[in-house]
Protein backbone atom coordinates (compact mmCIF):
# COMPACT_ATOMS: atom_id res chain seq x y z
CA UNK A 1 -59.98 -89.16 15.36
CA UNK A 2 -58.86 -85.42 16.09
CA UNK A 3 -60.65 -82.56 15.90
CA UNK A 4 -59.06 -79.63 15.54
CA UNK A 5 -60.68 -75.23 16.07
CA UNK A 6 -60.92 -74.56 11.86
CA UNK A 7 -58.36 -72.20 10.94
CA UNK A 8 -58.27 -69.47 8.23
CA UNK A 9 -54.79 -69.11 8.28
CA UNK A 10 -55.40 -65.82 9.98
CA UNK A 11 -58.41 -64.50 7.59
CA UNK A 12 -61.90 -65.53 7.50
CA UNK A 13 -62.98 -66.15 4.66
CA UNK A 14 -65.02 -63.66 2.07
CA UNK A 15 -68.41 -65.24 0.92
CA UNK A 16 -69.82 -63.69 -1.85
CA UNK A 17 -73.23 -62.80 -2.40
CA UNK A 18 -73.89 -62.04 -6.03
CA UNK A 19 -74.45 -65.73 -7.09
CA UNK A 20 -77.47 -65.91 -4.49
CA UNK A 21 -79.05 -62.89 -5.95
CA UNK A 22 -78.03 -63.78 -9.84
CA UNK A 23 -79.92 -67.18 -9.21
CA UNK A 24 -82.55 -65.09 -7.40
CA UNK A 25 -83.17 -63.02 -10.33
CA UNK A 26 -82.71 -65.97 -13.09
CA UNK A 27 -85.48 -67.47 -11.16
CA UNK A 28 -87.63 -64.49 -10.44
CA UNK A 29 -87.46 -63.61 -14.79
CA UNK A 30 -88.08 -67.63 -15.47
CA UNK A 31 -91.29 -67.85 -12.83
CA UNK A 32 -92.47 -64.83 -14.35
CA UNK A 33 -92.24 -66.12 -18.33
CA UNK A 34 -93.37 -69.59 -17.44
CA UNK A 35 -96.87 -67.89 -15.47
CA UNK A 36 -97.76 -65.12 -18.61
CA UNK A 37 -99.86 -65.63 -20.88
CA UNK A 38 -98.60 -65.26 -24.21
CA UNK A 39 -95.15 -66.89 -24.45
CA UNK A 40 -94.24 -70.27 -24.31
CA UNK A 41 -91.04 -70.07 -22.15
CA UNK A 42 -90.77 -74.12 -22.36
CA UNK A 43 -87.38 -73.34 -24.53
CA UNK A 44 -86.13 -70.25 -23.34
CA UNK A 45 -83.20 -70.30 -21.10
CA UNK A 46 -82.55 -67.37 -18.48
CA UNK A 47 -78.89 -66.26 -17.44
CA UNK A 48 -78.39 -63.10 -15.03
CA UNK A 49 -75.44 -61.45 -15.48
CA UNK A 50 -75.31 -58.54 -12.39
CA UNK A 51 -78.86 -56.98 -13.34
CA UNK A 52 -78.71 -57.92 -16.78
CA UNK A 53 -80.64 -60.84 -18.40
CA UNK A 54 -80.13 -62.66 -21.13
CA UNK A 55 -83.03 -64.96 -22.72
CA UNK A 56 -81.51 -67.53 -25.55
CA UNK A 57 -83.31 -70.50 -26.74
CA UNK A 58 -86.93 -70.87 -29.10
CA UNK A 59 -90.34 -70.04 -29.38
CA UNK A 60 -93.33 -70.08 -32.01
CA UNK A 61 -93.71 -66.53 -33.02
CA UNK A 62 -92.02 -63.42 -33.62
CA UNK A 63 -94.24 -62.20 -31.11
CA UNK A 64 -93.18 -64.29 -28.04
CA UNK A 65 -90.09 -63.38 -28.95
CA UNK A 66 -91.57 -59.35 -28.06
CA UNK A 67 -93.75 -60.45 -25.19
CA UNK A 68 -90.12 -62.31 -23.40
CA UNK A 69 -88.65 -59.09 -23.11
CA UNK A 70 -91.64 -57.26 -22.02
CA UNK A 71 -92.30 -60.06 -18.86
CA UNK A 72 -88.29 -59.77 -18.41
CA UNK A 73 -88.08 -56.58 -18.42
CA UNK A 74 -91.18 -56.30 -16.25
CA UNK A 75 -89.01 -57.94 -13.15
CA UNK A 76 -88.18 -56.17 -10.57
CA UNK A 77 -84.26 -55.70 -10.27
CA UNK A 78 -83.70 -56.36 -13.92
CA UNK A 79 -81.77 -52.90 -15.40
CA UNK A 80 -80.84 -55.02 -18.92
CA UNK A 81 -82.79 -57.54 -21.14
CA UNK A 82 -80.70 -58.89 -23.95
CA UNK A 83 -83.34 -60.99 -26.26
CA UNK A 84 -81.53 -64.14 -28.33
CA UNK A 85 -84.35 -65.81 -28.87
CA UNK A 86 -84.99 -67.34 -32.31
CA UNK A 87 -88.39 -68.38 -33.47
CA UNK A 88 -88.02 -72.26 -34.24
């Protein structure tokens, strides 16, 4: 077996960052719905799109639907909450 120095072909390579911090925030907006009171996050899925969030998915009442964007919003780093929701 040969081992061989890795090689970049002359250029490191560029490892980006924003996935680490989009799943940071998709999990920092999903903790926060699934520990309030008042929503029912079981069915609600969280996507992070830069600082924007975007809820989609089901809950009981029109006003879960209200209280998701309130606890999104809430998060720190979150500029955008865009609510698709659907009571179901």
């Amino acid at each position: 077996m040969v081992f061989k120095a890795a090689t970049f072909h002359g250029v490191q390579p560029n490892f980006e960052g924003g996935m680490n911090r989009r799943s940071q925030l998709e999990s920092a907006v999903a903790n926060a719905l699934a520990v309030a009171g008042g929503v029912d996050a079981t069915d609600v899925v969280v996507t992070a799109a830069g600082q924007e969030i975007r809820l989609d998915g089901s809950v009981a009442t029109p006003e879960e639907i209200e209280r998701a964007t309130m606890i999104a919003s809430s998060v720190f780093g979150v500029r955008l909450v865009r609510n698709r929701i659907m009571v179901g």
